[in-house]
N, C-alpha and C. Protein backbone atom coordinates (compact mmCIF):
# COMPACT_ATOMS: atom_id res chain seq x y z
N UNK A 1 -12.11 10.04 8.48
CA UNK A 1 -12.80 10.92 9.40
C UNK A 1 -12.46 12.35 9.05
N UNK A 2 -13.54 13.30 9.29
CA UNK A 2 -13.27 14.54 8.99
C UNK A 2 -14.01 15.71 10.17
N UNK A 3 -13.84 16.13 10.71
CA UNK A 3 -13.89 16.91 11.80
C UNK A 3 -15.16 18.10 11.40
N UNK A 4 -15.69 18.11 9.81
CA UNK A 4 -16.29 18.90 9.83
C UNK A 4 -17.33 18.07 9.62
N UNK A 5 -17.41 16.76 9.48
CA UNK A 5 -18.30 16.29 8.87
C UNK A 5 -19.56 15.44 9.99
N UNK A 6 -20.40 15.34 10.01
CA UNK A 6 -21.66 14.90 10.83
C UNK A 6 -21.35 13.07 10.46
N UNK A 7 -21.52 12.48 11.45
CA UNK A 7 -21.63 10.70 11.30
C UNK A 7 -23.02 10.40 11.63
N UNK A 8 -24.03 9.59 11.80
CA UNK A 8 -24.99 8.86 12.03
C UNK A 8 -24.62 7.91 12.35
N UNK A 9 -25.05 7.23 13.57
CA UNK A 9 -24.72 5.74 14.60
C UNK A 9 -24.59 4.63 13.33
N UNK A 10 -23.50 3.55 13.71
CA UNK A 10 -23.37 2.79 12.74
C UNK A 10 -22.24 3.41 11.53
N UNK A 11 -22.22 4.37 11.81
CA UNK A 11 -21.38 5.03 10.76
C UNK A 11 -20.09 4.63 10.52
N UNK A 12 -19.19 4.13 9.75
CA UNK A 12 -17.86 3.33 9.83
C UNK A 12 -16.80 4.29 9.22
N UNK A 13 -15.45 4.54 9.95
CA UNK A 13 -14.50 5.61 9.16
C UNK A 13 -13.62 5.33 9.32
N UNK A 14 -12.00 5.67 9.10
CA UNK A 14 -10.82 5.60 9.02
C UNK A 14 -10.24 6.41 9.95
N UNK A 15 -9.35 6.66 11.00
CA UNK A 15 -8.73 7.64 11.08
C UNK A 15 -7.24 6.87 11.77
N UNK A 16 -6.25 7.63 11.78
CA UNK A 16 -4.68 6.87 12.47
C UNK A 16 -4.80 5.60 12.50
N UNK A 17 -5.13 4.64 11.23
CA UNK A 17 -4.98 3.26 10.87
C UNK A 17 -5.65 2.72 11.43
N UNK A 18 -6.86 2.79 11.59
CA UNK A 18 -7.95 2.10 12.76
C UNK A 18 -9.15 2.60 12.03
N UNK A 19 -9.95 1.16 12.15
CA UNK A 19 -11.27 1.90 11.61
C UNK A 19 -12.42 1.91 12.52
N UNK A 20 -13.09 2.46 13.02
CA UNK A 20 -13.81 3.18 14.08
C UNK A 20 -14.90 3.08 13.46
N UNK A 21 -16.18 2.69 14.42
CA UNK A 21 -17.72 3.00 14.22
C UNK A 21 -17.87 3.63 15.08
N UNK A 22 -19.24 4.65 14.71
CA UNK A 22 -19.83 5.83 15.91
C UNK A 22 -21.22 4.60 15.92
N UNK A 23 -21.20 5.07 17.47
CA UNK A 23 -22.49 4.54 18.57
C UNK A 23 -23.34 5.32 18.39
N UNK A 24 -23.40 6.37 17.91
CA UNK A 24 -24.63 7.24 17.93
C UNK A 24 -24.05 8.51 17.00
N UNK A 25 -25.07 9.61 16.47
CA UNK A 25 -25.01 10.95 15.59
C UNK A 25 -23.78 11.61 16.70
N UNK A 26 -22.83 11.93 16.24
CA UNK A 26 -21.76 12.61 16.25
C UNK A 26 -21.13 14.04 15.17
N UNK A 27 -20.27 14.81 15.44
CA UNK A 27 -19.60 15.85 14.77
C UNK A 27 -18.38 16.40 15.84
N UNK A 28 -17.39 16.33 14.97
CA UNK A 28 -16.58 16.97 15.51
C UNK A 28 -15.85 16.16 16.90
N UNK A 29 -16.34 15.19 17.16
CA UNK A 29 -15.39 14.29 18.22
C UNK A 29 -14.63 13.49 17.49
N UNK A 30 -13.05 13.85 17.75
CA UNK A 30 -12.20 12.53 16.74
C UNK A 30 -11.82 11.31 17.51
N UNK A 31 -12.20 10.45 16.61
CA UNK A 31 -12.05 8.93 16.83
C UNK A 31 -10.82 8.39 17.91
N UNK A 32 -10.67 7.93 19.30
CA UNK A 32 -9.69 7.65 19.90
C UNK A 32 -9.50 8.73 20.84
N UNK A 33 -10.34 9.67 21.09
CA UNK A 33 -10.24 10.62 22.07
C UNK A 33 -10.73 10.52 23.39
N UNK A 34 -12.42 9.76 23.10
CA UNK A 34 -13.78 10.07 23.65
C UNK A 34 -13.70 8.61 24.83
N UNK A 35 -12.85 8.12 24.81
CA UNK A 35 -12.42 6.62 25.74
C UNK A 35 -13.73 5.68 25.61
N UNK A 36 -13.77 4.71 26.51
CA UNK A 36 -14.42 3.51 26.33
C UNK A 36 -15.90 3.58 26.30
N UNK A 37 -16.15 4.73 26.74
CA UNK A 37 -17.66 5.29 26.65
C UNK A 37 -18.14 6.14 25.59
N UNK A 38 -17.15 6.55 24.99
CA UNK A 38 -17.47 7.72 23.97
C UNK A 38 -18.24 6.89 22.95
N UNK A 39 -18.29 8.01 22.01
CA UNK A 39 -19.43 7.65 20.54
C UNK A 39 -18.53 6.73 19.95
N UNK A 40 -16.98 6.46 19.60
CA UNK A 40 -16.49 5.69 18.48
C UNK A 40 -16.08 4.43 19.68
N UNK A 41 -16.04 3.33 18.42
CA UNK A 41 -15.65 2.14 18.49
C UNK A 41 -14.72 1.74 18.04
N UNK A 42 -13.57 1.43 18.18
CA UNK A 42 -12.23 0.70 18.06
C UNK A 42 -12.32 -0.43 17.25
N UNK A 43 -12.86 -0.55 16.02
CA UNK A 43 -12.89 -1.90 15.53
C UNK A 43 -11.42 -3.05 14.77
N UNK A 44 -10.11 -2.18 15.71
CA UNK A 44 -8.75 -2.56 14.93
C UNK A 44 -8.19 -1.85 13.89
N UNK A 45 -7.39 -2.00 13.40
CA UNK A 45 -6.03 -1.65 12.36
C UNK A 45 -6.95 -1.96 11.05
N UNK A 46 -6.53 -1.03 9.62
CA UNK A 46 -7.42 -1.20 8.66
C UNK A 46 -6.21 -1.21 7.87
C-alpha cells in the first residue's frame, strides 16, 4: 500500500502483514483505519 497511490474496488495490497482488498476506488485511506465499514477488507496475515 502506498498512500499516494489511487486503488480501484477489488484492488488487493499489503500493508502491516495483512493483505487487504478495497470495496470500492480509494486514495489515501490506509488499510486498518477505516473499521468494518470502510473501503478495505481484512483478508488475514500474508
Amino acid at each position: 500500500w502506498d498512500t499516494a497511490s489511487s486503488y480501484g474496488g477489488g484492488t488487493t495490497v499489503s500493508h502491516q502483514g495483512h493483505t487487504w482488498k478495497s470495496k470500492w476506488w480509494t486514495k489515501g485511506e490506509e488499510p486498518g483505519t477505516t473499521g468494518e465499514w470502510g473501503v478495505w477488507q481484512d483478508l488475514g496475515a500474508c
